[in-house]
C-alpha atoms as a PDB file:
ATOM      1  CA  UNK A   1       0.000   0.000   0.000  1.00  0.00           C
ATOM      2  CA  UNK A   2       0.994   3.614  -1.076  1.00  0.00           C
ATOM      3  CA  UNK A   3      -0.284   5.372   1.902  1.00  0.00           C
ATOM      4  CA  UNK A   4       2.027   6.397   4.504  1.00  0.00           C
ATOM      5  CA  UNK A   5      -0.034   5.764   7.443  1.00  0.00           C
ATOM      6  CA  UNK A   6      -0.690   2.424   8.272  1.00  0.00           C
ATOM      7  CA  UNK A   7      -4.948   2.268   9.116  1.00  0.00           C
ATOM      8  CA  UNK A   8      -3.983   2.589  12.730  1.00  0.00           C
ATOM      9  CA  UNK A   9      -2.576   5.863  12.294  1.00  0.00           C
ATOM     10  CA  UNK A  10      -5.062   7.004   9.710  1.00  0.00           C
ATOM     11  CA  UNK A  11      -8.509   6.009  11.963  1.00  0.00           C
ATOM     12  CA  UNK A  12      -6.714   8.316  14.847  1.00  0.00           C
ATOM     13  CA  UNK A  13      -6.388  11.196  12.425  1.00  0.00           C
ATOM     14  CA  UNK A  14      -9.402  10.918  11.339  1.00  0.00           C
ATOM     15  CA  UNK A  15     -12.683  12.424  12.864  1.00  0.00           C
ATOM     16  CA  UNK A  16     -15.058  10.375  10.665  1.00  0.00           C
ATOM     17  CA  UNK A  17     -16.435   7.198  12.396  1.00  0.00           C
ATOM     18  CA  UNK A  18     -14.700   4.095  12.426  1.00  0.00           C
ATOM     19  CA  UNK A  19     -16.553   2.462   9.735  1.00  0.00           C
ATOM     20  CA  UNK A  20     -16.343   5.836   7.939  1.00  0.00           C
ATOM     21  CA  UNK A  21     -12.838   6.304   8.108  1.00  0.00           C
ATOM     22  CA  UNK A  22     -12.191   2.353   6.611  1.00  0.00           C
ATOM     23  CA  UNK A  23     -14.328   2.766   4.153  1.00  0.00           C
ATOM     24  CA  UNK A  24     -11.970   6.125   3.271  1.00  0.00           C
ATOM     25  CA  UNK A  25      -8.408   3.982   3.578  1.00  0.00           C
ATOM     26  CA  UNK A  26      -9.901   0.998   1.172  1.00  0.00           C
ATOM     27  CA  UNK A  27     -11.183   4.358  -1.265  1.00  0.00           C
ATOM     28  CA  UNK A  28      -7.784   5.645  -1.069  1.00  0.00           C
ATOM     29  CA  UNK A  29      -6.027   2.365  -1.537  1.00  0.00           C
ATOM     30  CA  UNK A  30      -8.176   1.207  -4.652  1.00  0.00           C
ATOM     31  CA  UNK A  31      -7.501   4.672  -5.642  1.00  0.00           C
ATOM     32  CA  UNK A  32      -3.664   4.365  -6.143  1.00  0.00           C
ATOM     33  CA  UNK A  33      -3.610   0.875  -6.620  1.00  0.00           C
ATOM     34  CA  UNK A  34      -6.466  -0.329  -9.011  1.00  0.00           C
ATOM     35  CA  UNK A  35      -4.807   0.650 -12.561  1.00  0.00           C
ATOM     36  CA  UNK A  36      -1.401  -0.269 -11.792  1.00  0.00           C
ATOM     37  CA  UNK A  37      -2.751  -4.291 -10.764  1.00  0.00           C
ATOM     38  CA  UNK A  38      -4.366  -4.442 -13.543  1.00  0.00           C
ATOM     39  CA  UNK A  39      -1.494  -3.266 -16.008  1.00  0.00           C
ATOM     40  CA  UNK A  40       0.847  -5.587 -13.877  1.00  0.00           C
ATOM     41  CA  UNK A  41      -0.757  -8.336 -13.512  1.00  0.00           C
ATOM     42  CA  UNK A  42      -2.353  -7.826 -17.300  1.00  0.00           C
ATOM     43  CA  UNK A  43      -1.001 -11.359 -18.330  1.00  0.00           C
ATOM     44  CA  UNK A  44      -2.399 -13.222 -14.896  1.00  0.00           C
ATOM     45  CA  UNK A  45      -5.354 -11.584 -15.222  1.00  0.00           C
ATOM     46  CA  UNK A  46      -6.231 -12.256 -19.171  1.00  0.00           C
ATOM     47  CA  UNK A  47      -4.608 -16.058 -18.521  1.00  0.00           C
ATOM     48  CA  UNK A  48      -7.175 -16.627 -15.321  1.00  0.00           C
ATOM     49  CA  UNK A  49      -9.754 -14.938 -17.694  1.00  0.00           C
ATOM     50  CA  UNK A  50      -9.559 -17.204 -20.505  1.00  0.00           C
ATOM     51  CA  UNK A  51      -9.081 -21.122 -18.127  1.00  0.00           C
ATOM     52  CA  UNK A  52     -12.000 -19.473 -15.983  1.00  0.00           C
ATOM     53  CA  UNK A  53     -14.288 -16.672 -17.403  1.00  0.00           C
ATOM     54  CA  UNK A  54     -15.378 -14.085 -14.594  1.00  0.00           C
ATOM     55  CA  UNK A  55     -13.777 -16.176 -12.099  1.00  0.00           C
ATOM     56  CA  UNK A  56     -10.292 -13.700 -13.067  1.00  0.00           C
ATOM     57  CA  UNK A  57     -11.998 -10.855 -11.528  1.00  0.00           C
ATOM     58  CA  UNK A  58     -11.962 -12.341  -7.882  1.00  0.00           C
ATOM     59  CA  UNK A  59      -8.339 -12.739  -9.087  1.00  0.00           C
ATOM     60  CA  UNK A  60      -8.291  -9.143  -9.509  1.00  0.00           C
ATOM     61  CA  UNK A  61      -9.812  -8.337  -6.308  1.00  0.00           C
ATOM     62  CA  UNK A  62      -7.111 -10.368  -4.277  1.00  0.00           C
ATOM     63  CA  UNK A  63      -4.843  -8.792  -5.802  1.00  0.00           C
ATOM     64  CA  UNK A  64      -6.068  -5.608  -5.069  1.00  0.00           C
ATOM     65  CA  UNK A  65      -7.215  -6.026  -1.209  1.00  0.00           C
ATOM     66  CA  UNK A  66      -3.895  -8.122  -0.324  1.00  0.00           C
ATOM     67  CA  UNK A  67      -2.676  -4.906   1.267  1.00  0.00           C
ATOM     68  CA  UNK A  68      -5.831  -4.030   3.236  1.00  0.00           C
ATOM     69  CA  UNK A  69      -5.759  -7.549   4.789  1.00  0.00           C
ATOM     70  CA  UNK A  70      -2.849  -6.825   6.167  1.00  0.00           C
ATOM     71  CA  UNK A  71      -3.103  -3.470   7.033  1.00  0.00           C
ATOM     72  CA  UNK A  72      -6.248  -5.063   8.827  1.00  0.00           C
ATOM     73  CA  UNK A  73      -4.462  -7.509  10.975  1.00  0.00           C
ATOM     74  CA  UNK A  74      -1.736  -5.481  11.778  1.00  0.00           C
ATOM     75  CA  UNK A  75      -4.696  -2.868  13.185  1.00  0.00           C
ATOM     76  CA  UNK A  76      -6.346  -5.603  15.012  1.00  0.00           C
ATOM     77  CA  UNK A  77      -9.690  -5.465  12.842  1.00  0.00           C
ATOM     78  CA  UNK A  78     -11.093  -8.935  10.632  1.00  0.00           C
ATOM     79  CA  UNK A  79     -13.395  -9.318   8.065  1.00  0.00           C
ATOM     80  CA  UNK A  80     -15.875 -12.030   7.518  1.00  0.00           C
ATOM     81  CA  UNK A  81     -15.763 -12.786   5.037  1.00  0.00           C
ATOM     82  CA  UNK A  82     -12.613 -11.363   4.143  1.00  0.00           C
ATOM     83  CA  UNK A  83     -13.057  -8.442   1.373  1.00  0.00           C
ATOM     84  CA  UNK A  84     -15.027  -8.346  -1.201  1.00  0.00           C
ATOM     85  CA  UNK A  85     -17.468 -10.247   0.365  1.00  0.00           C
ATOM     86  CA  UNK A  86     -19.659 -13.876   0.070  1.00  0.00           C
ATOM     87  CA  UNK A  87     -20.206 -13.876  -3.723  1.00  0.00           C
ATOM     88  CA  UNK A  88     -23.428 -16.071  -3.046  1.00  0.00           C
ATOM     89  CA  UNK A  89     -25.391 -13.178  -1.142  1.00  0.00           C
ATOM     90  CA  UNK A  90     -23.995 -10.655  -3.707  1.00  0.00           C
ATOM     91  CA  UNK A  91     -26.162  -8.970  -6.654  1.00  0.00           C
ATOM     92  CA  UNK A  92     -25.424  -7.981 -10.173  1.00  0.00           C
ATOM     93  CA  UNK A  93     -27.312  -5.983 -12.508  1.00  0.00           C
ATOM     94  CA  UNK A  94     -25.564  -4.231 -16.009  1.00  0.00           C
ATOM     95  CA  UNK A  95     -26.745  -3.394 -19.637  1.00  0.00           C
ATOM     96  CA  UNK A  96     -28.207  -5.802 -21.953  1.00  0.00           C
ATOM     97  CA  UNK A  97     -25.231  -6.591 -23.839  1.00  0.00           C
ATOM     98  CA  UNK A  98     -23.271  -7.310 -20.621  1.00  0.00           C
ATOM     99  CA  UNK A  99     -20.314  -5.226 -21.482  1.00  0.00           C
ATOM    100  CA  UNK A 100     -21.013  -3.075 -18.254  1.00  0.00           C
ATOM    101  CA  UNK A 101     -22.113  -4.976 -15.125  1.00  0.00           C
ATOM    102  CA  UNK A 102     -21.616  -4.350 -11.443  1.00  0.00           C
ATOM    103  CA  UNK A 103     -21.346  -6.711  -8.491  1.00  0.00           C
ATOM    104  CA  UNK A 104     -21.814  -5.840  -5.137  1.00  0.00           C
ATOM    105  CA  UNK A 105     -20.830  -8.053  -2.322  1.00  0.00           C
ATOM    106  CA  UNK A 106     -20.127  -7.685   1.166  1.00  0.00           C
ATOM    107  CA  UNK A 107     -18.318  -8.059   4.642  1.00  0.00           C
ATOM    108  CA  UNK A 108     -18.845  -7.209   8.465  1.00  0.00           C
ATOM    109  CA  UNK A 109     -16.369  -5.223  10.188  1.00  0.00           C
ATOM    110  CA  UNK A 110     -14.883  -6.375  13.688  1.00  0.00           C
ATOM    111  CA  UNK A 111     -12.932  -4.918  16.289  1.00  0.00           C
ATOM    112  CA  UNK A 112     -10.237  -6.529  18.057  1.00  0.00           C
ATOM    113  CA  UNK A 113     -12.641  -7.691  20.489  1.00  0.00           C
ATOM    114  CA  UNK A 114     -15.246  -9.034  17.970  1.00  0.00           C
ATOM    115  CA  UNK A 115     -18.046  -6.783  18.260  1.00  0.00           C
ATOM    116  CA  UNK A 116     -19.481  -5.845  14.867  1.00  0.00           C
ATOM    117  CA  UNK A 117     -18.608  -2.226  14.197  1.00  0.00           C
ATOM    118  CA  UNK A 118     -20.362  -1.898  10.753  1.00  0.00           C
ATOM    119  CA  UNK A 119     -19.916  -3.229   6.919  1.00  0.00           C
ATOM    120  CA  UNK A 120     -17.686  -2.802   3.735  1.00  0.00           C
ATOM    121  CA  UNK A 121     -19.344  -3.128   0.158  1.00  0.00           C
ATOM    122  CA  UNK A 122     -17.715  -3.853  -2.372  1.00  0.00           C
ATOM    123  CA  UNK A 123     -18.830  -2.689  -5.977  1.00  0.00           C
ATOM    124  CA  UNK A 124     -16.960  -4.097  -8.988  1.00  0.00           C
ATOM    125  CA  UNK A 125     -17.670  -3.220 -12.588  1.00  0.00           C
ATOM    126  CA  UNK A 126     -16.700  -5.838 -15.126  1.00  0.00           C
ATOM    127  CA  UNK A 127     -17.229  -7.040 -18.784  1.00  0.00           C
ATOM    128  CA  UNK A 128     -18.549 -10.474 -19.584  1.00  0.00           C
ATOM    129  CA  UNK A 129     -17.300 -10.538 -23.181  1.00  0.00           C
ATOM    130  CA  UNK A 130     -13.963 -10.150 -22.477  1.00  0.00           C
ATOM    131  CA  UNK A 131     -11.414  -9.540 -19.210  1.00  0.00           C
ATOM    132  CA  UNK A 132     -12.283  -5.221 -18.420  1.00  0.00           C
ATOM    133  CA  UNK A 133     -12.938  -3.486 -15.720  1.00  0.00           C
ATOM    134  CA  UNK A 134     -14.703  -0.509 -16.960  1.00  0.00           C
ATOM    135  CA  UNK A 135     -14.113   2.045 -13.824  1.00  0.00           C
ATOM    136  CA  UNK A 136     -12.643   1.588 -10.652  1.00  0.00           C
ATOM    137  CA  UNK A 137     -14.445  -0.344  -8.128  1.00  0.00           C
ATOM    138  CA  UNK A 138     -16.380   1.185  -5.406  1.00  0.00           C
ATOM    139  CA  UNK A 139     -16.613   1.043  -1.595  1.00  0.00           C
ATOM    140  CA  UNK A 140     -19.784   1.877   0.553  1.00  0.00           C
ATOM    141  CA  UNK A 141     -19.149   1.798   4.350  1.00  0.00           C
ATOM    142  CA  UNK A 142     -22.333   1.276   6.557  1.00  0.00           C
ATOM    143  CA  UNK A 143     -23.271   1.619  10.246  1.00  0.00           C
ATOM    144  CA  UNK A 144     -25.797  -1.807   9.433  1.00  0.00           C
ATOM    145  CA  UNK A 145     -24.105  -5.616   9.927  1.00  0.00           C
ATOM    146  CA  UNK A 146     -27.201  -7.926   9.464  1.00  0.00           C
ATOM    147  CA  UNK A 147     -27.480  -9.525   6.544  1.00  0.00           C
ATOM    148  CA  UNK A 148     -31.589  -7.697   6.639  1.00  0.00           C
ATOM    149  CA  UNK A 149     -30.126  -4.390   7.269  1.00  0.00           C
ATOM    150  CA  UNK A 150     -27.534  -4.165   4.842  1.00  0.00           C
ATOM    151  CA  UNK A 151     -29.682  -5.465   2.254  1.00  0.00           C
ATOM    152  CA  UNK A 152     -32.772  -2.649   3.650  1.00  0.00           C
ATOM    153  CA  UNK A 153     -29.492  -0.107   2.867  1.00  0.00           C
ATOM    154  CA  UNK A 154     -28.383  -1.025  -0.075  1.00  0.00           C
ATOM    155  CA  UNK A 155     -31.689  -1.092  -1.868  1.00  0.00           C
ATOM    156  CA  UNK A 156     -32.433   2.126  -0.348  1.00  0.00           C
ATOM    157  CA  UNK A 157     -29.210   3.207  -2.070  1.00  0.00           C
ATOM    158  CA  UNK A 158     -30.587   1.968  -5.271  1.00  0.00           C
ATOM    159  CA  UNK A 159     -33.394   0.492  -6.999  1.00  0.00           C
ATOM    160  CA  UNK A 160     -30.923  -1.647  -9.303  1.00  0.00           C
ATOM    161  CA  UNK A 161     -29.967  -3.350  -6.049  1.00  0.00           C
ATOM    162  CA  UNK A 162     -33.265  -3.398  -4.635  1.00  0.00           C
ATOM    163  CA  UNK A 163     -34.360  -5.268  -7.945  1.00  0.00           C
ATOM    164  CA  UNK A 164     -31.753  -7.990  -8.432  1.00  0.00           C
ATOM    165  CA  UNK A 165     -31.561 -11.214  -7.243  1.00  0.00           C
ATOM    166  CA  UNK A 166     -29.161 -12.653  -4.717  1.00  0.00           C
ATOM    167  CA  UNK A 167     -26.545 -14.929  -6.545  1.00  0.00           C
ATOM    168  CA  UNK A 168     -27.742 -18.334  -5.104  1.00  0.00           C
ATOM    169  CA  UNK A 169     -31.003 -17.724  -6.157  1.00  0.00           C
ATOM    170  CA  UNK A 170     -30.127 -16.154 -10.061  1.00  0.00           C
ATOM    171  CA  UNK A 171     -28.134 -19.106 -10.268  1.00  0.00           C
ATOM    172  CA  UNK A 172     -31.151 -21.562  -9.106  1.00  0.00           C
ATOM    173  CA  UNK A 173     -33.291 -20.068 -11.894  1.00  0.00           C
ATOM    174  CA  UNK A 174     -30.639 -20.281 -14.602  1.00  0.00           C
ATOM    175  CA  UNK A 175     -30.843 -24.058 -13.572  1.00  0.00           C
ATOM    176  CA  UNK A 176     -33.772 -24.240 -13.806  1.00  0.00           C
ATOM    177  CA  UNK A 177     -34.284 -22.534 -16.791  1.00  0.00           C
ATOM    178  CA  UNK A 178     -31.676 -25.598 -18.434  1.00  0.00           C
ATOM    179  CA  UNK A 179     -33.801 -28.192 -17.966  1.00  0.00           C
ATOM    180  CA  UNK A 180     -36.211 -27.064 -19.986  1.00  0.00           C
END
């Protein structure tokens, strides 16, 4: 990571709240850092893109939160799950010809002494014709940490959310929908 506070230092300079000011350090990390991954790692990334389709992007997105795990042990704060978030509770929703989707997925913030102190989405844009990330991902930091509350949040945030489906159950009507 670029910045030269570790997340310690930059949640006691800060006079947002926590969850605020994490949301802020994971902005300003993707920030400096989401461009230069992807040029790179261009070769990983386009490699894990053509053996595995979309699967490349979570490559991506280790890549690109590698730093904030640490940055979150060394602070005494975990994740669950660990950043971006359970792809099987997240939503997606794009244009028609599914050159410009977005996926958001999330995880709970905790303290060193496990009490839930709020929740980090995660939105990545992506392609589904070919290995791009369109614009830089996105981070939405919320006071809420129940699965019902983030999800009341989020779709107050917007409709698109509101209106898709969870993955598990997309996927369960695409099933579906192959056997006829």
């Amino acid at each position: 990571m670029k910045h030269t506070n570790p997340l310690k230092a930059f949640l006691e300079e800060s006079d947002e709240s926590t969850i605020a000011a994490i949301g802020s350090y994971i902005t300003n990390h993707m920030n400096e850092s989401w461009e230069t991954i992807l040029l790179n790692h261009q070769d990983i990334l386009q490699k894990a893109y053509n053996e595995a389709g979309d699967a490349a992007y979570g490559t991506f997105l280790n890549l690109l939160f590698l730093p904030v795990h640490r940055q979150f042990k060394e602070s005494g704060f975990h994740l669950e799950p660990k950043l971006p978030g359970h792809f099987d509770l997240s939503r997606e929703w794009g244009n028609t010809e599914e050159t410009d989707q977005q996926r958001w997925m999330w995880s709970t913030v905790y303290s060193s002494n496990d009490e839930a102190i709020g929740t980090i989405v995660t939105i990545t844009f992506h392609d589904h014709t070919l290995f791009r990330i369109p614009r830089q991902p996105q981070i939405i930091a919320l006071s809420a940490t129940s699965k019902a509350d983030v999800i009341a949040a989020l779709s107050l945030l917007s409709p698109d959310f509101e209106h898709a489906l969870e993955f598990t159950v997309e996927y369960e009507n695409y099933l579906r929908s192959q056997q006829g």
